[in-house]
Structures are given as structure tokens and as C-alpha cells.
Protein backbone atom coordinates (compact mmCIF):
# COMPACT_ATOMS: atom_id res chain seq x y z
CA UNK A 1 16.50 13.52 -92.08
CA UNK A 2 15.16 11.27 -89.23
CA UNK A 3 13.49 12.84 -86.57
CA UNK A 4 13.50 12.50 -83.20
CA UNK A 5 10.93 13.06 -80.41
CA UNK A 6 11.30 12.70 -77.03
CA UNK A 7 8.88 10.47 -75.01
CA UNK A 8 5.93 12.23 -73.27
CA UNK A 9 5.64 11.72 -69.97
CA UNK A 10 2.66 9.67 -68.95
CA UNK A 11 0.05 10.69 -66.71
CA UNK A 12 -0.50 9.29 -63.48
CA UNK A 13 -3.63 7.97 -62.82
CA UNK A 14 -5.02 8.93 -59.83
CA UNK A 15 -6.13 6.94 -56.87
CA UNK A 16 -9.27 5.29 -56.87
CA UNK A 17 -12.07 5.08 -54.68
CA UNK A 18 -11.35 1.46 -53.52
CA UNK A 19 -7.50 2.26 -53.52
CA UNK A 20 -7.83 5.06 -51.16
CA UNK A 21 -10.42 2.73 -49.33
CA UNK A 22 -7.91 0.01 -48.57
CA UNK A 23 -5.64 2.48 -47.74
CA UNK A 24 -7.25 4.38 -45.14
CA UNK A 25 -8.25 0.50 -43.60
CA UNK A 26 -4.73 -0.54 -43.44
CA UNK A 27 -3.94 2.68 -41.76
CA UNK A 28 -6.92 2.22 -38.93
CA UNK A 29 -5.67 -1.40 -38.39
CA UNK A 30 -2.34 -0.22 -37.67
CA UNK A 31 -3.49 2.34 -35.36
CA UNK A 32 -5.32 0.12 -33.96
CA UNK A 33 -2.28 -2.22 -33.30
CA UNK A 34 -0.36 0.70 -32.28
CA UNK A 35 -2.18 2.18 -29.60
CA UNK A 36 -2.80 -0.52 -26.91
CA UNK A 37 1.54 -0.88 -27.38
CA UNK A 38 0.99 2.86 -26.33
CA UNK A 39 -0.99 2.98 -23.64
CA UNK A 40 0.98 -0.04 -22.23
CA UNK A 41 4.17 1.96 -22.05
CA UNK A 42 2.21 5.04 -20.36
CA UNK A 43 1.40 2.59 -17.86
CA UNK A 44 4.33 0.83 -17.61
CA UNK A 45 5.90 4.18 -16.85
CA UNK A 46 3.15 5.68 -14.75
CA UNK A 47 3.40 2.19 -12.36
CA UNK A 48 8.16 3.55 -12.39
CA UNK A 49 6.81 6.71 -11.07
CA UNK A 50 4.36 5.67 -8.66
CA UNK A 51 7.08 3.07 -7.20
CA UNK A 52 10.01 6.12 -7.20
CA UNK A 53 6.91 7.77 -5.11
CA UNK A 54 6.74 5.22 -2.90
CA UNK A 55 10.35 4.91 -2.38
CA UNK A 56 11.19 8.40 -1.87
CA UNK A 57 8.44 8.77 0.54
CA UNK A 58 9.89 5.79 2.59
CA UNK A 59 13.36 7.14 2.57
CA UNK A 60 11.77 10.29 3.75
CA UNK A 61 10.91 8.48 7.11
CA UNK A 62 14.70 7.43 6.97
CA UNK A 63 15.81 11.40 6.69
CA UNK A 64 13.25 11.96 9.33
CA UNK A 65 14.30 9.40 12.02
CA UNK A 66 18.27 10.88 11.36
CA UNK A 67 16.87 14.24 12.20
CA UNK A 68 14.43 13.12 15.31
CA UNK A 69 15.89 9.86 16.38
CA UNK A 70 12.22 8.22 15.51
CA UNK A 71 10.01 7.79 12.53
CA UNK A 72 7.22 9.86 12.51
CA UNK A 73 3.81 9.26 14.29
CA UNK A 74 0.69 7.80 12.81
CA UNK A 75 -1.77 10.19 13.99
CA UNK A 76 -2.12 12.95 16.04
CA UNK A 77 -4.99 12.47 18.29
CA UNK A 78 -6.28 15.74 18.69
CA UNK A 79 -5.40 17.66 15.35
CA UNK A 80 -5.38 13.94 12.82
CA UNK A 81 -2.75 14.74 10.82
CA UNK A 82 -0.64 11.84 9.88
CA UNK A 83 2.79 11.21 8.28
CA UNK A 84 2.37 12.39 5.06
CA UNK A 85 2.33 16.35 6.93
CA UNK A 86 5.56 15.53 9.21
CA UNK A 87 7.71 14.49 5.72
CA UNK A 88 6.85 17.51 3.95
CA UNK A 89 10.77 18.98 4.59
CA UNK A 90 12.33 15.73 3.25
CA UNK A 91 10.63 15.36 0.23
CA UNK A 92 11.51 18.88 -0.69
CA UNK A 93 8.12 20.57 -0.02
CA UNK A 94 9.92 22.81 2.97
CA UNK A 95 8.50 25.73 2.17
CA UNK A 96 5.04 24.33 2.16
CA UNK A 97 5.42 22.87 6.05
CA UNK A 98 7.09 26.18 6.87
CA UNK A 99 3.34 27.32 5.74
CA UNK A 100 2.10 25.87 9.05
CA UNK A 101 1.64 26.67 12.04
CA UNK A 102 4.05 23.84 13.42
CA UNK A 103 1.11 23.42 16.69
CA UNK A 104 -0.70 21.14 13.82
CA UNK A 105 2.05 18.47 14.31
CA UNK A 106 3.33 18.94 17.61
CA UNK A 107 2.22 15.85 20.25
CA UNK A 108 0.96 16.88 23.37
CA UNK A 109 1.75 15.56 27.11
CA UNK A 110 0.12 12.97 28.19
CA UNK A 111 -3.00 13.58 29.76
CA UNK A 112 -2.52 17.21 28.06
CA UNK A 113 -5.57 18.70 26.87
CA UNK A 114 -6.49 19.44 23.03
CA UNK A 115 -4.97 22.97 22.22
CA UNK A 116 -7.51 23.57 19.52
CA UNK A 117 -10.28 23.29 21.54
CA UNK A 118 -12.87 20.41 21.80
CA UNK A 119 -13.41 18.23 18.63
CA UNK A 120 -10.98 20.18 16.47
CA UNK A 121 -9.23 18.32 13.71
CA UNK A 122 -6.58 19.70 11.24
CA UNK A 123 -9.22 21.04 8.80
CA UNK A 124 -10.36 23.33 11.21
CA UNK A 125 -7.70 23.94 13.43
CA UNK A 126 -6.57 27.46 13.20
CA UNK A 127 -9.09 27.98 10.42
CA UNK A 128 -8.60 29.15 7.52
CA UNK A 129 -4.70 29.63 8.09
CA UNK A 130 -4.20 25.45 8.27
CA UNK A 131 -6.93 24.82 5.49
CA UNK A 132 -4.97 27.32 3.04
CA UNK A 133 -1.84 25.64 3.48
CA UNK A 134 -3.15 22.39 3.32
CA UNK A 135 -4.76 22.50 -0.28
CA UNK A 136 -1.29 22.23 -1.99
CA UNK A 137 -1.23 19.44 -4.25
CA UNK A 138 2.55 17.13 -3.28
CA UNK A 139 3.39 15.57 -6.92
CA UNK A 140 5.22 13.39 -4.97
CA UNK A 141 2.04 12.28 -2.55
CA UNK A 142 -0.03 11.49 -5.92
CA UNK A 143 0.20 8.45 -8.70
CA UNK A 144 -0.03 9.47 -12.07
CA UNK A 145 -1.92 6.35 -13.05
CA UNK A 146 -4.84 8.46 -11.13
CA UNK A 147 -6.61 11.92 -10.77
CA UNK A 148 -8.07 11.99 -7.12
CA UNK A 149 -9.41 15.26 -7.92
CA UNK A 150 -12.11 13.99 -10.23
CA UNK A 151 -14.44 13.76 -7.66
CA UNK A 152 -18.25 14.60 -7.77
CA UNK A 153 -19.00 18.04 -5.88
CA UNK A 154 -22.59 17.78 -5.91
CA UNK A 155 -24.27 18.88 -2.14
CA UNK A 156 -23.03 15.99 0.00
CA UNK A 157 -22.43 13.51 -2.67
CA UNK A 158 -18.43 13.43 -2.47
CA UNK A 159 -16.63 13.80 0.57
CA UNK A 160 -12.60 13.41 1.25
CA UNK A 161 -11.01 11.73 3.77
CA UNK A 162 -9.67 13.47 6.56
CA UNK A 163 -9.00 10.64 9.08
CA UNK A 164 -8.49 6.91 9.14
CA UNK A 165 -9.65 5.55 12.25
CA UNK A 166 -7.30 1.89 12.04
CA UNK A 167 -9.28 0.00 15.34
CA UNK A 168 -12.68 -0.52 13.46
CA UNK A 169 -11.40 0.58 9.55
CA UNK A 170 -13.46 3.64 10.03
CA UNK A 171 -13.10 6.29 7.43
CA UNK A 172 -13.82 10.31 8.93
CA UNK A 173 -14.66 12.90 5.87
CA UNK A 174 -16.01 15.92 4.99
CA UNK A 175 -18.35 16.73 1.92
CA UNK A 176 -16.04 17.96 -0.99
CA UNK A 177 -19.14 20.87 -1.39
CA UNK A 178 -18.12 21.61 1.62
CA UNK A 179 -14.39 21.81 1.24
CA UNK A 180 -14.79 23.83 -2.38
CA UNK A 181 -17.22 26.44 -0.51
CA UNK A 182 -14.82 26.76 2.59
CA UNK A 183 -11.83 27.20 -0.17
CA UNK A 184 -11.02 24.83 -2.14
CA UNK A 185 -10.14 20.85 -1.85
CA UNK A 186 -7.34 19.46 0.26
CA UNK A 187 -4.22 18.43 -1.44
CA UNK A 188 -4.97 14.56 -2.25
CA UNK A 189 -2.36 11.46 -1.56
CA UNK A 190 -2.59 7.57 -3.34
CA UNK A 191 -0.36 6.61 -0.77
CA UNK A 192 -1.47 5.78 3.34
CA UNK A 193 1.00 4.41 5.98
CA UNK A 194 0.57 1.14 7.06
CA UNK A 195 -1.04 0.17 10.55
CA UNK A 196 -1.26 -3.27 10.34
CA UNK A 197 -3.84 -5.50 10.92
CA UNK A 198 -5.89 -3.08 12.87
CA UNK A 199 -3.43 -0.97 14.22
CA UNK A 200 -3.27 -0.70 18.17
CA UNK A 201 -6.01 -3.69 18.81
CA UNK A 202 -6.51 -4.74 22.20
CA UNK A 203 -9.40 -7.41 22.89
CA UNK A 204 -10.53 -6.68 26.11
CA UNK A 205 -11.76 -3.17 24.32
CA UNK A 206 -12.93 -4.26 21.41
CA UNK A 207 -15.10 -6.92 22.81
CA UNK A 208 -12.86 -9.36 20.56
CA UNK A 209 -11.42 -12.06 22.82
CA UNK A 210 -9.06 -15.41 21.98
CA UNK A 211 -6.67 -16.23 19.98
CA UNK A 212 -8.66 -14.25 17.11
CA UNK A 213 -7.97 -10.98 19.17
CA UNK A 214 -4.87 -12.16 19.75
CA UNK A 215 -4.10 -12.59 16.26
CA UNK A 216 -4.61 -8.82 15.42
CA UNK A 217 -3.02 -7.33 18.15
CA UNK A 218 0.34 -9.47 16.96
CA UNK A 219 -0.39 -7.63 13.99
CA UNK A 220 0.34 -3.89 15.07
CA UNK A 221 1.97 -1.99 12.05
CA UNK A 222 4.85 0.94 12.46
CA UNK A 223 2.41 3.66 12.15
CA UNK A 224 -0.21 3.56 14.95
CA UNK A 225 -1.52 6.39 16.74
CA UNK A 226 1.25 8.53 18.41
CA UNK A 227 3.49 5.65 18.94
CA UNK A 228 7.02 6.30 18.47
CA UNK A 229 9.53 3.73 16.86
CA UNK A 230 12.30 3.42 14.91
CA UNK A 231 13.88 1.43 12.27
CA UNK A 232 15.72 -0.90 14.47
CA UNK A 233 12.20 -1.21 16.49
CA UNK A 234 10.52 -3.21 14.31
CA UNK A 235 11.34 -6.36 15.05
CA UNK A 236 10.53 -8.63 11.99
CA UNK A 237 13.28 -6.09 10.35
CA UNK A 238 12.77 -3.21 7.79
CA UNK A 239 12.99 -5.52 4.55
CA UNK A 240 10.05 -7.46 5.88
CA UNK A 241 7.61 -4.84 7.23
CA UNK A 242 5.32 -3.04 4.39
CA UNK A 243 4.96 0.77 6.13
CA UNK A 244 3.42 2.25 2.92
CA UNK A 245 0.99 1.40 0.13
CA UNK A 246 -1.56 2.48 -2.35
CA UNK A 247 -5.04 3.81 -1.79
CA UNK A 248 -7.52 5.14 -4.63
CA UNK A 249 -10.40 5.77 -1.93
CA UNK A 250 -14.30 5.23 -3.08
CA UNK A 251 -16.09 4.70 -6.24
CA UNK A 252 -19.23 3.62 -6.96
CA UNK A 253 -17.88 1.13 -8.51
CA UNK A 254 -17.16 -2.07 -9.09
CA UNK A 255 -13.34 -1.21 -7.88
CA UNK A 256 -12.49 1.79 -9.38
CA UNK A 257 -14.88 2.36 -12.41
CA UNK A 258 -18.16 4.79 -12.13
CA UNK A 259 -18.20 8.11 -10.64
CA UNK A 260 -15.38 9.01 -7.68
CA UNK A 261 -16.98 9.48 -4.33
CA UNK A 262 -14.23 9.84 -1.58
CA UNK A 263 -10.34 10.61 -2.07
CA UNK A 264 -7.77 10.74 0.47
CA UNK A 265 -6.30 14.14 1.43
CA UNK A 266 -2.38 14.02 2.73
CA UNK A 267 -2.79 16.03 6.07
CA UNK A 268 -5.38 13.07 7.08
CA UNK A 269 -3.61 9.62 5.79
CA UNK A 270 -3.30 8.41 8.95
CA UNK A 271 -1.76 4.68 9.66
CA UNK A 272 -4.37 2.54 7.93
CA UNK A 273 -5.79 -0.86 8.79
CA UNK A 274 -4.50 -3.65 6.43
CA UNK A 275 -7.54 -6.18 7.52
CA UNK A 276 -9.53 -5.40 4.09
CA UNK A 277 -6.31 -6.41 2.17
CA UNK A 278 -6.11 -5.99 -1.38
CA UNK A 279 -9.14 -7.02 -2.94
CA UNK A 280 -9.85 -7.36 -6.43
CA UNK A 281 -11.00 -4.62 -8.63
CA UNK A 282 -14.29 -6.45 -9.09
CA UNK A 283 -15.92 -5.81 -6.00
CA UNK A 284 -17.97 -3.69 -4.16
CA UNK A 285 -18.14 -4.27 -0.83
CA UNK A 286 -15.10 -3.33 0.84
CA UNK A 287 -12.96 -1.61 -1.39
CA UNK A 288 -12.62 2.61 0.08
CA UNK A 289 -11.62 0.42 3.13
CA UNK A 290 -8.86 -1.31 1.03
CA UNK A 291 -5.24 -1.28 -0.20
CA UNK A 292 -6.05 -0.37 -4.02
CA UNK A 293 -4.30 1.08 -7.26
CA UNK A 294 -5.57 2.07 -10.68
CA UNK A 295 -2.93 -0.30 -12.20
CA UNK A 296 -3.96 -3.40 -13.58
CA UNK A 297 -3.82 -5.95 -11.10
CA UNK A 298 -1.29 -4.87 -8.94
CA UNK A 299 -0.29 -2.63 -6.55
CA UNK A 300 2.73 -0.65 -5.39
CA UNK A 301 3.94 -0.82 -1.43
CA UNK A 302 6.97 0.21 0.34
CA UNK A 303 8.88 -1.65 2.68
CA UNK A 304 11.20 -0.24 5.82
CA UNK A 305 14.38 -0.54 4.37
CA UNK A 306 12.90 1.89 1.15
CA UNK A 307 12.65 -0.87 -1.28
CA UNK A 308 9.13 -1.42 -3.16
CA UNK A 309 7.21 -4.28 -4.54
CA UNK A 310 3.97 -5.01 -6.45
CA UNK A 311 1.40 -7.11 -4.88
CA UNK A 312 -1.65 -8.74 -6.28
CA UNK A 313 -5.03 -7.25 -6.35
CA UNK A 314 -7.87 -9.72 -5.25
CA UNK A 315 -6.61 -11.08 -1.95
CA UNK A 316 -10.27 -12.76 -0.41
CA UNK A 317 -11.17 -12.14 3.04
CA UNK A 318 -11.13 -14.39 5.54
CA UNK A 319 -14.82 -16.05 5.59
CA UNK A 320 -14.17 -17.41 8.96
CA UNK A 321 -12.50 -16.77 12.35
CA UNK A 322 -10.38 -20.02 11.61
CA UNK A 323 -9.20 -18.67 8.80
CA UNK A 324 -7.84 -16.11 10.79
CA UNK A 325 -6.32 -18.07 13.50
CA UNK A 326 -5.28 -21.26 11.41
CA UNK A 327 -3.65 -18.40 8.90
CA UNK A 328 -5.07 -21.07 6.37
CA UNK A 329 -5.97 -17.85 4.00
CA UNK A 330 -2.52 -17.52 2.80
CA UNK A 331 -2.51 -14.64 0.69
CA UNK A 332 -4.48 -12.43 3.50
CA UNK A 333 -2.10 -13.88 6.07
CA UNK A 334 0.61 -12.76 4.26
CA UNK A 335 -0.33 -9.51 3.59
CA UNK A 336 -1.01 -8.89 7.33
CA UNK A 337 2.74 -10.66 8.02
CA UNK A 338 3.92 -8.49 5.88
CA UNK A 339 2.71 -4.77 7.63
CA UNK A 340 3.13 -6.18 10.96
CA UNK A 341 6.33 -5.04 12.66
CA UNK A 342 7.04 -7.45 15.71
CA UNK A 343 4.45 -10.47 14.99
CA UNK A 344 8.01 -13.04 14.51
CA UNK A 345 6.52 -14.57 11.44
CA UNK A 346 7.87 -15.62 8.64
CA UNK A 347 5.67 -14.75 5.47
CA UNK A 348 5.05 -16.34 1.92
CA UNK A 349 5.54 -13.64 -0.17
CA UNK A 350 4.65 -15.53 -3.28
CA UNK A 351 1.06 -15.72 -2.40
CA UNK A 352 0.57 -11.99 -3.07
CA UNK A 353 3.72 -10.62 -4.78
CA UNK A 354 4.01 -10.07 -8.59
């Protein structure tokens, strides 16, 4: 009788130490290939989210002027507040402006007399009820490419911006020790309406005269001061005229990097001054005072008629006054074209859009 035996089974060897070596390798170079196609898709979908932002806040100023016949003021010259606090009902936040007491946004007569008493801006005006209310945080008012709220607290090492002062780019803040022992820290914004060049510029006060001064009051932007206008107002037409854009605020920098020392809240974005452009991420001079994102090398901006573009970071200065008045510094020129309302010119967007 033959016999039969099945086969054994063999035995696996197991891995070895070079084996699982190579392995794990092969699996950190992948990662590593993986992760930069990651973090470019969380951008690229942080920068669609920051541009609906932008849009719906523009088209917010549209829903505004249908209700009131004009788009909203700048700033409020006794209690500061700027745009950002009038289109709280039409980007559904209602029942945060219903929070106020609706003095805060109401512009007095002429020659009228500051309600608040002396001095008195929005942080402190009807203290602590207007403070309270004003420390929501407005998803829609905030990029997600950023966190404004990572800011330094240390006795007056941080501050956040409470005004915008357009004629001379001045910035007006409080310390954010301050604001955290008084409550808490305003609600922040990324975005700032525009004022153009320098807002409501007139020479003879500024001590600027020529065609240099002349240059920049050409240049007023939609939201200046407690001016009221309308689409149809601005002259150079809604699809040319920039009226919002993106602002980061102060680091210690260069640009953006290092520790967070001012952010801007959305009660205080007042119409800001488009003189200090867009510069680049590298410097260190000018940039609070500037248009600025945390996206690489662009940033967002509305226009009138609610569309939105991407501009170039690292628009230079002009060096010279006949820079200014030759416009030979194209891609500054353009940007100040471009948030002026009524200047007639026609502008090269190609020098600063992406």
C-alpha cells in the first residue's frame, strides 16, 4: 500500500530587522510626499473661504444700501465704530447688533456734541454694556488661514486695534491686558474697509501741497469718515473700486512670523488708508500699517460690485514724490487706482493681480 502524506505547511519567516527598516523608510518618504499635497489643499480651501468672506461681507453693504438708500459710514467720529458693526443684521449676526445699544452707531447732527461724553470711544461707551456685546467673535469677520487671538497678553505688550485713523495711517489701541482684565478681548476681523489713498486728504491741512497732495486727495476711497455714498456714487464704477481687503495687524516679525502684537477688533475697522499697499511678507517696517494676509503671496480684496480678487504681496513704496505724481510705481499706483472711487483712472490690474 502506498502512502500518502499531505504537504506541511511551511513557516513563514518573519520580517527582518533591515526589512522592517526599509519599510518604515518608504513609509516616512511617503508621508513626507503626502503632507505638503495636504497642507496645500487646507490652504487652498482656507484662501475659498476667506474670498466667500469677503464677498458676503461686500454684498452685505449691497443689503444695507437697499435698506438705507446708502452704504454704510466709515467711522463714527465720536463712538469709532466702523462698518463691520453697521452689517452685523445682513450677515446674519442680528441678534448680536440687537445686543447694542443702537446710540453706538447712530451719526450725530452736525455740529452736535458727543453723547458719550468727552473722549469716549466704542470700548467705553456705555461701559460694560457695549464692551460685552462687542467680544463676540463674527466667523464671518475672521480668515481661517489666521488666529488673531494668539496674541501676547503680557502687561502692555499686545494691544488691539480699536481705531484706524486713515489721514496720517495712525493706528489707536488698547493693551490686550487691559481688555482681558476689563472682560475679555474684542471680537477680532482680517478684513478693514477701504479708504483709499489716505482717506479724506486735504493739503492745505496736512501741510502737503502740489500736485503730490493733489494726488491723494484724488484718491479718496468709499469708506471715509461719516461720508455717505452709494453704489452709483462712486464714480470709477463698483467693478473697479476695491472697498474691502485683508489685514493680519502686527508682528514682530518679519511680516507675519514671531510673536503677534496687535490684531484688529470689528467694532474699530474703520476705512483704512491704502498708502502702505501690500508689501511683502519680508519686511518690517511698515507692515501693521498694511494690506496683509497669512496666505502665501497673495491677498484677498473685494470690489463694489461683490466680486473678489487676489493681489500680490510685495508692492514697494514709492521712494520718491515723483513716483507719486509721475504714477511711474505701477504696482502702488494701481493699487491706489484701484480703492479710489472718483479719481477717473484707468488702472493696470496686471501689475498687482494674481
Amino acid at each position: 500500500m502506498v502512502l500518502f502524506s499531505l504537504p506541511r505547511a511551511g513557516r513563514r519567516a518573519a520580517f527582518t530587522l533591515i526589512e522592517l527598516l526599509v519599510v518604515i523608510a518608504i513609509i516616512a518618504v511617503l508621508i513626507g510626499l503626502l503632507l505638503p499635497a495636504v497642507q496645500k489643499v487646507r490652504e487652498a480651501a482656507a484662501r475659498m473661504t476667506c474670498q466667500n468672506n469677503l464677498k458676503q461681507i461686500a454684498l452685505a453693504s449691497h443689503n444695507y444700501e437697499s435698506t438705507n438708500s446708502v452704504l454704510p459710514y466709515g467711522k463714527n467720529r465720536f463712538t469709532k465704530v466702523g462698518p463691520l458693526g453697521q452689517l452685523l443684521p445682513y450677515v446674519e449676526q442680528d441678534n448680536i447688533y440687537k445686543q447694542f445699544d443702537q446710540r453706538v452707531f447712530q451719526v450725530q447732527p452736525t455740529g452736535g456734541s458727543d453723547p458719550f461724553g468727552s473722549n469716549v470711544d466704542w470700548v467705553n461707551a456705555l461701559f460694560p454694556a457695549t464692551f460685552a456685546v462687542s467680544r463676540n467673535r463674527v466667523k464671518t469677520f475672521e480668515c481661517p488661514s489666521d488666529d488673531p487671538y494668539t496674541i501676547t497678553t503680557a502687561p502692555q505688550a499686545g494691544g488691539v486695534y480699536s481705531e484706524v485713523i486713515a489721514e496720517s495711517g495712525g493706528l489707536g489701541y488698547y493693551y490686550s491686558s487691559d481688555l482681558v482684565g476689563a472682560g475679555g478681548l474684542p471680537g477680532a476681523t482680517n478684513y478693514v474697509p477701504t479708504a483709499g489713498t489716505l482717506g479724506a486728504y486735504t493739503s492745505a491741512s496736512s501741510g502737503t501741497t502740489g500736485t503730490t497732495g493733489n494726488y491723494y486727495a484724488s484718491h479718496e476711497g468709499v469708506y471715509v469718515g461719516e461720508k455717505r455714498t452709494t453704489t452709483l456714487g462712486i464714480a470709477d464704477g463698483s467693478s473697479n473700486t476695491v472697498v474691502f481687503a485683508e489685514y493680519v495687524g502686527g508682528f514682530t516679525g518679519p511680516g507675519a512670523s514671531g510673536t503677534r502684537i496687535r490684531y484688529m477688533s470689528w467694532m474699530g475697522a474703520n476705512g483704512f488708508p491704502s498708502y502702505w499697499s501690500a508689501v511683502a511678507d519680508s519686511d518690517t517696517g511698515n507692515y501693521r500699517y498694511s494690506f496683509a494676509s497669512r496666505h502665501s503671496g497673495v491677498l484677498n480684496v473685494a470690489k463694489g460690485d461683490g466680486s473678489v480678487m487676489s493681489i500680490r504681496k510685495g508692492n514697494p513704496l514709492p521712494a520718491t514724490a515723483a513716483e507719486i505724481t509721475t504714477r511711474a510705481n505701477s504696482a502702488w499706483d494701481a493699487l491706489q487706482c484701484l480703492t479710489g472711487k472718483n479719481d477717473g483712472l484707468v488702472f493696470d490690474q496686471s501689475a498687482i493681480g494674481n
